[in-house]
N, C-alpha and C. Protein backbone atom coordinates (compact mmCIF):
# COMPACT_ATOMS: atom_id res chain seq x y z
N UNK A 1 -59.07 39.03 127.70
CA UNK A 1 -59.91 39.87 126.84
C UNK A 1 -59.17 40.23 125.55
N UNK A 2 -57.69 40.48 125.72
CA UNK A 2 -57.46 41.03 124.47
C UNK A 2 -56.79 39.53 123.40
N UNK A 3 -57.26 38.44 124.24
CA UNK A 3 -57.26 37.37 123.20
C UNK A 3 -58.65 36.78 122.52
N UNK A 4 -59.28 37.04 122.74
CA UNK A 4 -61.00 37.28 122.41
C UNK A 4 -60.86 38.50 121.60
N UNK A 5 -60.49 39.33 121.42
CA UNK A 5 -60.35 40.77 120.70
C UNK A 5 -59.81 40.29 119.44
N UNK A 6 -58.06 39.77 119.52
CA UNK A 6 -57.63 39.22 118.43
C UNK A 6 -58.20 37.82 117.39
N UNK A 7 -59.00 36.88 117.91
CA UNK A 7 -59.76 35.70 117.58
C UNK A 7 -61.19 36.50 117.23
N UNK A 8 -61.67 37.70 117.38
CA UNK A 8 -62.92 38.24 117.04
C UNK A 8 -62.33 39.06 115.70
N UNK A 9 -61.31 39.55 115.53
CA UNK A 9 -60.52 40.45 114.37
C UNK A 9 -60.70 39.30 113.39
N UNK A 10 -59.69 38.42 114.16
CA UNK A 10 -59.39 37.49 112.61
C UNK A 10 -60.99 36.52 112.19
N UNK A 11 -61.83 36.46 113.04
CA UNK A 11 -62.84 35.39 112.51
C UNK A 11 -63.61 36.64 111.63
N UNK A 12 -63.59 38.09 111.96
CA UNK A 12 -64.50 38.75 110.99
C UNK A 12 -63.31 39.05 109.75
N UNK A 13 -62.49 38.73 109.83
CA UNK A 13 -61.57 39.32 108.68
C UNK A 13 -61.92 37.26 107.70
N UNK A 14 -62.17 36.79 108.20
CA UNK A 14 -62.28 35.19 107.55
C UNK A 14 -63.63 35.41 106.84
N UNK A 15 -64.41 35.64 107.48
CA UNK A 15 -65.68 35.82 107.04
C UNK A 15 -66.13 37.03 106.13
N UNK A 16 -65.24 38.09 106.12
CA UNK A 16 -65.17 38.47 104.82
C UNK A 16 -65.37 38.30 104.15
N UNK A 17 -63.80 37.79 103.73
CA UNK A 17 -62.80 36.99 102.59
C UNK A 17 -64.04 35.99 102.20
N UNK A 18 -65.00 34.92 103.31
CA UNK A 18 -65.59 33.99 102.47
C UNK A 18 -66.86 35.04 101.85
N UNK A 19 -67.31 35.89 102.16
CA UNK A 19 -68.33 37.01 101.89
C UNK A 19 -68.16 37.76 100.47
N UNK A 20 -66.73 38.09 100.82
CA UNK A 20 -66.35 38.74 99.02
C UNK A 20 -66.39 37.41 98.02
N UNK A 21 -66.09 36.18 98.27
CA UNK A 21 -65.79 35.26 97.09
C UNK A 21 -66.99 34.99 96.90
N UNK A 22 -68.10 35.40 97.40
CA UNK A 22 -69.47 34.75 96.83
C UNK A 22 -70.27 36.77 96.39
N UNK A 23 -69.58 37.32 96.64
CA UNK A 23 -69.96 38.50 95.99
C UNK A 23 -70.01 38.30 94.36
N UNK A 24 -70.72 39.43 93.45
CA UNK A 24 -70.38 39.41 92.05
C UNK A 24 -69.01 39.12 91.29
N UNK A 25 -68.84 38.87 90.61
CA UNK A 25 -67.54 39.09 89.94
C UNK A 25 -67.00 40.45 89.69
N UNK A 26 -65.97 40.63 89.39
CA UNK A 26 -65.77 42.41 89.33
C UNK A 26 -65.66 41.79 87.89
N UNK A 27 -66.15 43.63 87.62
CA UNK A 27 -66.58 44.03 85.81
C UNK A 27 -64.80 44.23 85.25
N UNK A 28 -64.85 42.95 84.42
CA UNK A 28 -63.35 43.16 83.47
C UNK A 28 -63.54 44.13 82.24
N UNK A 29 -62.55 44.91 82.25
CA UNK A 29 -62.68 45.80 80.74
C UNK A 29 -62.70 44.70 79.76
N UNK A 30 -63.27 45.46 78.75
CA UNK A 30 -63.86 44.98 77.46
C UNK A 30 -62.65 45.76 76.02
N UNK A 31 -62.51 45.24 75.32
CA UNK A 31 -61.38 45.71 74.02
C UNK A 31 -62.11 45.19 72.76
N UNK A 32 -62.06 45.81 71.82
CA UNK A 32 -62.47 45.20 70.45
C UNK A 32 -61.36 44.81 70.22
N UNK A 33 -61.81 43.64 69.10
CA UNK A 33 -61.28 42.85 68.34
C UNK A 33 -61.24 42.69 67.32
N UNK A 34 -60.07 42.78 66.45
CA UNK A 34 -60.14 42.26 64.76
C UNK A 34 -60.84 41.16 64.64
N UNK A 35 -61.84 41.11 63.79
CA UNK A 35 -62.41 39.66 63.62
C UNK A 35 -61.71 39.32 61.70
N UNK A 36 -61.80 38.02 61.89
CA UNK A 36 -61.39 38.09 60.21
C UNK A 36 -62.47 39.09 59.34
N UNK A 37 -63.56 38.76 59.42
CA UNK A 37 -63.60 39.42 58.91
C UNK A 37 -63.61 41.04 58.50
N UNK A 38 -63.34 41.88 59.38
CA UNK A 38 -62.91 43.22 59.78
C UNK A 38 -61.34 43.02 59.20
N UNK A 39 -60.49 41.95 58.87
CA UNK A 39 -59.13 41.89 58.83
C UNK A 39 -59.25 41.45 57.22
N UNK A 40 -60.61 41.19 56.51
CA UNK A 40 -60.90 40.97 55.26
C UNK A 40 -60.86 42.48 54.61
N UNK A 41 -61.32 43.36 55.57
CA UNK A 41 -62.06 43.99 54.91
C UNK A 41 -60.52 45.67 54.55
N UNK A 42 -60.06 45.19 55.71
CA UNK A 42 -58.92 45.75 55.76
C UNK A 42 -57.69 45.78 54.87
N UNK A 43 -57.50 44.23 54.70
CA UNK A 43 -56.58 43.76 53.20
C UNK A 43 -57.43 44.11 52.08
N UNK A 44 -58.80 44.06 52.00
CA UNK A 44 -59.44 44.39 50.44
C UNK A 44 -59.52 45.51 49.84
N UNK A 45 -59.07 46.49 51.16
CA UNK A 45 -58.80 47.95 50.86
C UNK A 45 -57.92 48.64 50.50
N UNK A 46 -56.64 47.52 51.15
CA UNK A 46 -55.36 47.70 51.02
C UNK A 46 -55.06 47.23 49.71
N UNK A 47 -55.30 46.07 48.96
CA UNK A 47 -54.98 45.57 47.72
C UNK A 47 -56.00 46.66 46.72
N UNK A 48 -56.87 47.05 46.73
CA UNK A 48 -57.69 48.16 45.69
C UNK A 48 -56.97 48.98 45.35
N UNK A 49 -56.07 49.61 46.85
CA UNK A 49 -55.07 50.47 46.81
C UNK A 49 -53.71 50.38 45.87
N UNK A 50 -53.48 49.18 45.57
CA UNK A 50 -51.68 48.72 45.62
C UNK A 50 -52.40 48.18 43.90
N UNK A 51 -53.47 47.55 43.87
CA UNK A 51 -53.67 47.22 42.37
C UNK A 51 -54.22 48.63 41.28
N UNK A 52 -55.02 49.75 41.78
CA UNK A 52 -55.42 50.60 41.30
C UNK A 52 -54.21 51.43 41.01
N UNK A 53 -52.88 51.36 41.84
CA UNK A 53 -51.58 52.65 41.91
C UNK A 53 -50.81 51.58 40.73
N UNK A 54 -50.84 50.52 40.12
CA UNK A 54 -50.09 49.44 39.75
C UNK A 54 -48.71 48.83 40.68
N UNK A 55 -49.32 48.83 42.03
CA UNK A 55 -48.27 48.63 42.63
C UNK A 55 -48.21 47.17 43.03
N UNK A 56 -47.96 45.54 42.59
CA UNK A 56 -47.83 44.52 43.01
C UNK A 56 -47.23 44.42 44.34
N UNK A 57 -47.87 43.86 45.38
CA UNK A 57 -47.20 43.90 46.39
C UNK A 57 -47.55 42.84 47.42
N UNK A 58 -46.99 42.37 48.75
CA UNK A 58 -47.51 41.29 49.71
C UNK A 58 -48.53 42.47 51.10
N UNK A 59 -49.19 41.53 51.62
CA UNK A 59 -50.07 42.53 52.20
C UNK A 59 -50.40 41.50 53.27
N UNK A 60 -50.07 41.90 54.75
CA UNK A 60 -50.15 40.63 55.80
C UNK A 60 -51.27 41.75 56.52
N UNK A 61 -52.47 40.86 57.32
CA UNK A 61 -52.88 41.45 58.64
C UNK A 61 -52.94 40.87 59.83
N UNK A 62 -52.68 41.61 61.15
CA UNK A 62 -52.55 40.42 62.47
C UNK A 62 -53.51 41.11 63.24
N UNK A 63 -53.54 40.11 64.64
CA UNK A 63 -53.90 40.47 65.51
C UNK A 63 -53.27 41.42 66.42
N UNK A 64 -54.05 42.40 67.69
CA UNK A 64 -53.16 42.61 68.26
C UNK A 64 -51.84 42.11 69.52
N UNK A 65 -51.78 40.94 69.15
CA UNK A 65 -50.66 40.73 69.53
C UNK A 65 -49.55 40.02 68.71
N UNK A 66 -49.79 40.36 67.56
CA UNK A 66 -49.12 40.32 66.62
C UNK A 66 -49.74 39.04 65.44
N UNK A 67 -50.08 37.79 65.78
CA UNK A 67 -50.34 36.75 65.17
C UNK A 67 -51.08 36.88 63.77
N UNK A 68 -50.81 36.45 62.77
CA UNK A 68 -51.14 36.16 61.81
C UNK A 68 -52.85 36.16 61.38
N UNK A 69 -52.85 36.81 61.08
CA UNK A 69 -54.72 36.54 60.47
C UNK A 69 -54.92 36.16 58.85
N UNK A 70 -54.21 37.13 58.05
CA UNK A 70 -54.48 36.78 56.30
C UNK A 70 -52.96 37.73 55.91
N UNK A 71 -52.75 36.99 55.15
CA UNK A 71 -51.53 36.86 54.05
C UNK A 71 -51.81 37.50 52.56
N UNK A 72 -51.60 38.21 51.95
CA UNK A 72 -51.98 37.82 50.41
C UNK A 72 -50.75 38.63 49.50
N UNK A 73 -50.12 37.80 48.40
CA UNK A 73 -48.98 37.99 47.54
C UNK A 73 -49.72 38.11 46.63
N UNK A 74 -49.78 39.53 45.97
CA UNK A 74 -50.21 39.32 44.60
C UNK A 74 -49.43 39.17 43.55
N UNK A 75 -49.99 38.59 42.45
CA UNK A 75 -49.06 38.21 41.46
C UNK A 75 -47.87 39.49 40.97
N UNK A 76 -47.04 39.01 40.72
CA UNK A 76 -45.76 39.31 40.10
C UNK A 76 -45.27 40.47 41.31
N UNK A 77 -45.93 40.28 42.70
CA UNK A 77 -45.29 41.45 43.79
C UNK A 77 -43.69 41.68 43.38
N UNK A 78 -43.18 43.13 43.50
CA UNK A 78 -41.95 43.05 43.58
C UNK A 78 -40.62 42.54 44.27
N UNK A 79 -41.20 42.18 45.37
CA UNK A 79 -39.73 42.15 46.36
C UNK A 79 -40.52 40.39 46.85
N UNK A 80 -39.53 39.56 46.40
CA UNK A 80 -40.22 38.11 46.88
C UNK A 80 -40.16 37.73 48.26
N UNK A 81 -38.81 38.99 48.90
CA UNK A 81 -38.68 38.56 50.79
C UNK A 81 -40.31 38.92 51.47
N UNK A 82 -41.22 39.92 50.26
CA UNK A 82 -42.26 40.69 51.00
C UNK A 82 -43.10 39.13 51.81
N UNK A 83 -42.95 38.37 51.46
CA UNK A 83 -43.77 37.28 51.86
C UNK A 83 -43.30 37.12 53.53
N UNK A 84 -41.66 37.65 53.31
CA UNK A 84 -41.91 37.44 55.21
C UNK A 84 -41.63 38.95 55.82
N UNK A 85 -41.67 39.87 54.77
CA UNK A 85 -40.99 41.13 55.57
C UNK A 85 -42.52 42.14 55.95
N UNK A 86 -43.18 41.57 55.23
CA UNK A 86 -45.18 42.17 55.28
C UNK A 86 -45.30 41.83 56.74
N UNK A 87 -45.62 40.29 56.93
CA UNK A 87 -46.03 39.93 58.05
C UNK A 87 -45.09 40.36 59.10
N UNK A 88 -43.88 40.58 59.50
CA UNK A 88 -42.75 40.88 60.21
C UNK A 88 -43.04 42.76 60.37
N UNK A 89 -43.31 43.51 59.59
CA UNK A 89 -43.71 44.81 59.75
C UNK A 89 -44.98 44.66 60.35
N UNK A 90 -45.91 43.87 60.05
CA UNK A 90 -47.61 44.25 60.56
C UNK A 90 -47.49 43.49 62.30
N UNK A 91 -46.49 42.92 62.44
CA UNK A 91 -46.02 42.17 63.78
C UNK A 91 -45.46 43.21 64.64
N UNK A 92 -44.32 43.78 63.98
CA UNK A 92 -43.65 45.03 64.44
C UNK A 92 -45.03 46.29 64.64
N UNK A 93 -45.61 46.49 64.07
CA UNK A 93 -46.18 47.49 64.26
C UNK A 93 -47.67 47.20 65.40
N UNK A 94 -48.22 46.23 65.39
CA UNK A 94 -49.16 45.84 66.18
C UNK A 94 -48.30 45.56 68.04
N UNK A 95 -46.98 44.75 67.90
CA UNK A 95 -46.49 44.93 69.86
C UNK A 95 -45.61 45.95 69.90
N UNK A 96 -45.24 46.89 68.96
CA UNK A 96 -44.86 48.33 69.93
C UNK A 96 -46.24 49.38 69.69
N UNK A 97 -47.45 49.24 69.02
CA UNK A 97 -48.40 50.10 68.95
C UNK A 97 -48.24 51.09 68.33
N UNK A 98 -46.94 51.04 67.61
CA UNK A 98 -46.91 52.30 66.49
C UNK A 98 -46.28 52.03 65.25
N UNK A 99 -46.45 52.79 64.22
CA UNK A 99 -45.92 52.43 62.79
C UNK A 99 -44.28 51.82 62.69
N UNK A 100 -44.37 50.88 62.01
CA UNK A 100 -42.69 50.36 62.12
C UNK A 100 -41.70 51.26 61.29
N UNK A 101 -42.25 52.31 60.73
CA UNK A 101 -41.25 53.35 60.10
C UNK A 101 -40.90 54.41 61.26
N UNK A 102 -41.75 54.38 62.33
CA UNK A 102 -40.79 54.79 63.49
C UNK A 102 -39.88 54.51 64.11
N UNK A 103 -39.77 53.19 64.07
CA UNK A 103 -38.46 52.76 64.62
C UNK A 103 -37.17 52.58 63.46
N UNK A 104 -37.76 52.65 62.69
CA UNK A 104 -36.46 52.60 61.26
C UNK A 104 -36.12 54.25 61.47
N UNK A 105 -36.85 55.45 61.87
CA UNK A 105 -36.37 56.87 62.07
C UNK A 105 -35.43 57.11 63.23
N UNK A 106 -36.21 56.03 64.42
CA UNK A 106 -35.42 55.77 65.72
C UNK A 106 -33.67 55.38 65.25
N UNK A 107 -33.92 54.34 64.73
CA UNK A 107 -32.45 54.05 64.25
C UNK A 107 -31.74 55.06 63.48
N UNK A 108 -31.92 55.72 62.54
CA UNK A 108 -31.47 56.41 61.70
C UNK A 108 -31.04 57.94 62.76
N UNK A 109 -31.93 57.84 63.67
CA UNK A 109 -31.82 59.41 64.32
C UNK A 109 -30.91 59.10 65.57
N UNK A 110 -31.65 59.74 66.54
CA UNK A 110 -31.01 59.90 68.08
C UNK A 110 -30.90 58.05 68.76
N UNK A 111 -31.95 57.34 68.59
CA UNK A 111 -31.95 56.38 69.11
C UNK A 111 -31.28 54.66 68.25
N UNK A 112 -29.85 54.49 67.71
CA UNK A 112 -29.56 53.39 67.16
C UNK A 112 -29.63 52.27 67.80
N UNK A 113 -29.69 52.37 69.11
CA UNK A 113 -29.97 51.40 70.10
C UNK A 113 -30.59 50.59 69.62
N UNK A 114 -32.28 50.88 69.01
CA UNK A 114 -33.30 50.27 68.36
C UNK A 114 -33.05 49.11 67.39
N UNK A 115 -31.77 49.17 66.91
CA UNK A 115 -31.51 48.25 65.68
C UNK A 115 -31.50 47.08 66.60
N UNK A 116 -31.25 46.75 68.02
CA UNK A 116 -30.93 45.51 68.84
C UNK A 116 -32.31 44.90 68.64
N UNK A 117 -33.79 45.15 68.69
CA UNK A 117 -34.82 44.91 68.92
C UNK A 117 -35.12 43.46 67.97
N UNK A 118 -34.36 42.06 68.56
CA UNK A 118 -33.66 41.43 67.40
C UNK A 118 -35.54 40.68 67.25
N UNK A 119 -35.88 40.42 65.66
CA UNK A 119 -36.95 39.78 65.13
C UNK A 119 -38.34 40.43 65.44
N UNK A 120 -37.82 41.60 64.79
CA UNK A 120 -38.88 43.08 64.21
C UNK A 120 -38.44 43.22 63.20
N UNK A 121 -39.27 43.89 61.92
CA UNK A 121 -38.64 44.28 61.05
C UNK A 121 -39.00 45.71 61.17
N UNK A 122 -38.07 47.05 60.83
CA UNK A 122 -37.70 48.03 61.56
C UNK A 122 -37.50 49.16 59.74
N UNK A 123 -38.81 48.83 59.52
CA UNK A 123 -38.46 49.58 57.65
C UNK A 123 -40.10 49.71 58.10
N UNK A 124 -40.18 50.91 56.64
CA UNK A 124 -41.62 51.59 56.72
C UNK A 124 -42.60 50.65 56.12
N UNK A 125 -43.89 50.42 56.58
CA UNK A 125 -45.10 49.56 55.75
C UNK A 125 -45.55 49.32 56.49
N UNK A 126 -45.38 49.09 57.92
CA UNK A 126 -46.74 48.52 58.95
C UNK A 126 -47.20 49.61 59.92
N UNK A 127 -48.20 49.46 59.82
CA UNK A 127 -49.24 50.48 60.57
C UNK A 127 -50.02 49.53 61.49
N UNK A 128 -50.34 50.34 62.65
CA UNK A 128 -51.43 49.76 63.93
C UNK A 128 -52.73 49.86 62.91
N UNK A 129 -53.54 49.00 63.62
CA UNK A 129 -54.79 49.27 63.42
C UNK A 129 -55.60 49.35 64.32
N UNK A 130 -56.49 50.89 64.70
CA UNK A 130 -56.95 51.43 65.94
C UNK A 130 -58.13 51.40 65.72
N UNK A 131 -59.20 50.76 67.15
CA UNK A 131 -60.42 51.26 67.17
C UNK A 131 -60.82 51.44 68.02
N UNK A 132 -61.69 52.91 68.36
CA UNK A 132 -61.93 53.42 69.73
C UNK A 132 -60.17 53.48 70.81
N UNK A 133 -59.38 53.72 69.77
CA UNK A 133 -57.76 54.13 70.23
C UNK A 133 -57.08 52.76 70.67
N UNK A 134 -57.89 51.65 71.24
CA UNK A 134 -57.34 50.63 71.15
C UNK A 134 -56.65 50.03 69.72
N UNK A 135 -55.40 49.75 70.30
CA UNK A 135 -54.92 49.20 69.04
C UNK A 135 -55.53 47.19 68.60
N UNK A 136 -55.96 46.94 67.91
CA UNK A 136 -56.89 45.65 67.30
C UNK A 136 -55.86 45.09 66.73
N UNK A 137 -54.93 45.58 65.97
CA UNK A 137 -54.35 44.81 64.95
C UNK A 137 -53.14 45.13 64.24
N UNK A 138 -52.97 45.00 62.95
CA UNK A 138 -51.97 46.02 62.13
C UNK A 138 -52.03 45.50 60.95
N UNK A 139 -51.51 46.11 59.87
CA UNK A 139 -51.37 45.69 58.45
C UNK A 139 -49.76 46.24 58.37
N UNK A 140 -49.20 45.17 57.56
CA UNK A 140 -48.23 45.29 56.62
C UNK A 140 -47.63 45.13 55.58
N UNK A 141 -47.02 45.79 54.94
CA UNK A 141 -46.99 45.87 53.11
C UNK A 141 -45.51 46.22 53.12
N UNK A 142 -45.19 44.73 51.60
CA UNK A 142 -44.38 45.12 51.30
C UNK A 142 -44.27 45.40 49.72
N UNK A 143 -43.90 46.26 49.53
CA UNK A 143 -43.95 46.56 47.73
C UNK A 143 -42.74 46.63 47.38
N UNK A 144 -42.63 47.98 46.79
CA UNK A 144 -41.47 48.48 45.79
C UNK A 144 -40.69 49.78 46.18
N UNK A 145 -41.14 50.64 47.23
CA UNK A 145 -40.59 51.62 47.84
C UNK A 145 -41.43 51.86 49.23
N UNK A 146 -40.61 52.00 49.95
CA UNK A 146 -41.20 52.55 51.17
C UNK A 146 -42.14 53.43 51.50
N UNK A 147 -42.19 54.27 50.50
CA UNK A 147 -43.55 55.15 50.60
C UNK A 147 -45.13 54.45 49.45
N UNK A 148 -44.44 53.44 48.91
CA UNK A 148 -45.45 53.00 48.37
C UNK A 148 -45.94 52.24 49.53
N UNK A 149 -45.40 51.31 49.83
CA UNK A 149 -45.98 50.38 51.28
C UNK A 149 -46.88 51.42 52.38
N UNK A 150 -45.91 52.76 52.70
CA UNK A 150 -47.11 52.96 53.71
C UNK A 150 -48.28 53.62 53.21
N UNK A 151 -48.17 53.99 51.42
CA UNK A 151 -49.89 54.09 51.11
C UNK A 151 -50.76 53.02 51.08
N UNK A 152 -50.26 52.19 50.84
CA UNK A 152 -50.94 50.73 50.20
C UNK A 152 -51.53 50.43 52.20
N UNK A 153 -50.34 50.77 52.87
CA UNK A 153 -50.91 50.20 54.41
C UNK A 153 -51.97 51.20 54.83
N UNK A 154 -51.76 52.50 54.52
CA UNK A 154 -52.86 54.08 54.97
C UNK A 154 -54.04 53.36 54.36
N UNK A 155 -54.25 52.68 53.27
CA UNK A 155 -55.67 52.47 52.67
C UNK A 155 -56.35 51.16 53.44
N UNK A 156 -55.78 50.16 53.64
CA UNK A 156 -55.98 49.30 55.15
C UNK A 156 -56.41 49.76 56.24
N UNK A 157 -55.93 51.19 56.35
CA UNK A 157 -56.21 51.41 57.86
C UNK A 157 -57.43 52.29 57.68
N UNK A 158 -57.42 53.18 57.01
CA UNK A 158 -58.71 54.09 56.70
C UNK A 158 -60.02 53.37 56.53
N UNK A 159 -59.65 52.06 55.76
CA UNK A 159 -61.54 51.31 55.69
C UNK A 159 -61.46 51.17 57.02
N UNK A 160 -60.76 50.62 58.25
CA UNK A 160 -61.35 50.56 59.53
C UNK A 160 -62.35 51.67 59.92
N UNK A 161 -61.58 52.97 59.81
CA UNK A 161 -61.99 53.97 60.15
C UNK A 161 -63.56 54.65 60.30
């Protein structure tokens, strides 16, 4: 009897298992997404910003996981590394989910550790870009001073808004 008991356990525990795989699918969460064009609209806000202040500058936006979406160097930008230090901040700031001038404070403050975080760039200009608190994306700017970059990046992030 109690081998009929164990062969009755396992044939209803089989028949389950084949019972759940023909059940529904379970409901996967859902995330917005930067679409280009939402990542258009983001750089066009950001450059209004950086050309209206006379500030020439490079202006990258990604996805959130960092990848590349749009690039743009405007003429005579100041700093010619901005071509890789834009995209490298809006990278930095989209896989830790927070502004990359936090981790340049991290370093400077209690935490120098941070400087190891090798192929981030770890200076102020890239900002997340949040919707419905999910982070979508990021923008990064590089200009002529560090506080110019993170206005030129604040005006990127506000058209999301």
């Amino acid at each position: 009897m109690k081998r009929l008991t164990r062969y009755t356990a396992a044939l209803a525990f089989g028949l389950g298992i084949a019972a759940s795989a023909h059940a529904a699918p379970p409901q996967l969460p859902t995330q917005p997404v930067l679409n280009l064009a939402a990542a258009q609209h983001v750089l066009a806000a950001a450059q209004a910003k950086a050309q209206a202040a006379g500030w020439p500058c490079v202006i990258s936006v990604v996805d959130a996981a960092g990848q590349p979406l749009l690039l743009l160097r405007m003429d005579n930008a100041a700093v010619p590394a901005g071509v890789e230090l834009a995209p490298g901040k809006a990278r930095t700031a989209a896989l830790f989910r927070r502004p990359s001038g936090a981790l340049e404070d991290a370093i400077n403050g209690n935490r120098p550790a941070a400087a190891t975080a090798r192929g981030f760039v770890l200076m102020r200009g890239g900002l997340p870009l949040t919707v419905h608190g999910q982070v979508v994306g990021a923008i990064g700017v590089s200009a002529d001073t560090p506080q110019h970059d993170e206005e030129i990046a604040q005006a990127g992030v506000a058209a999301l808004q």
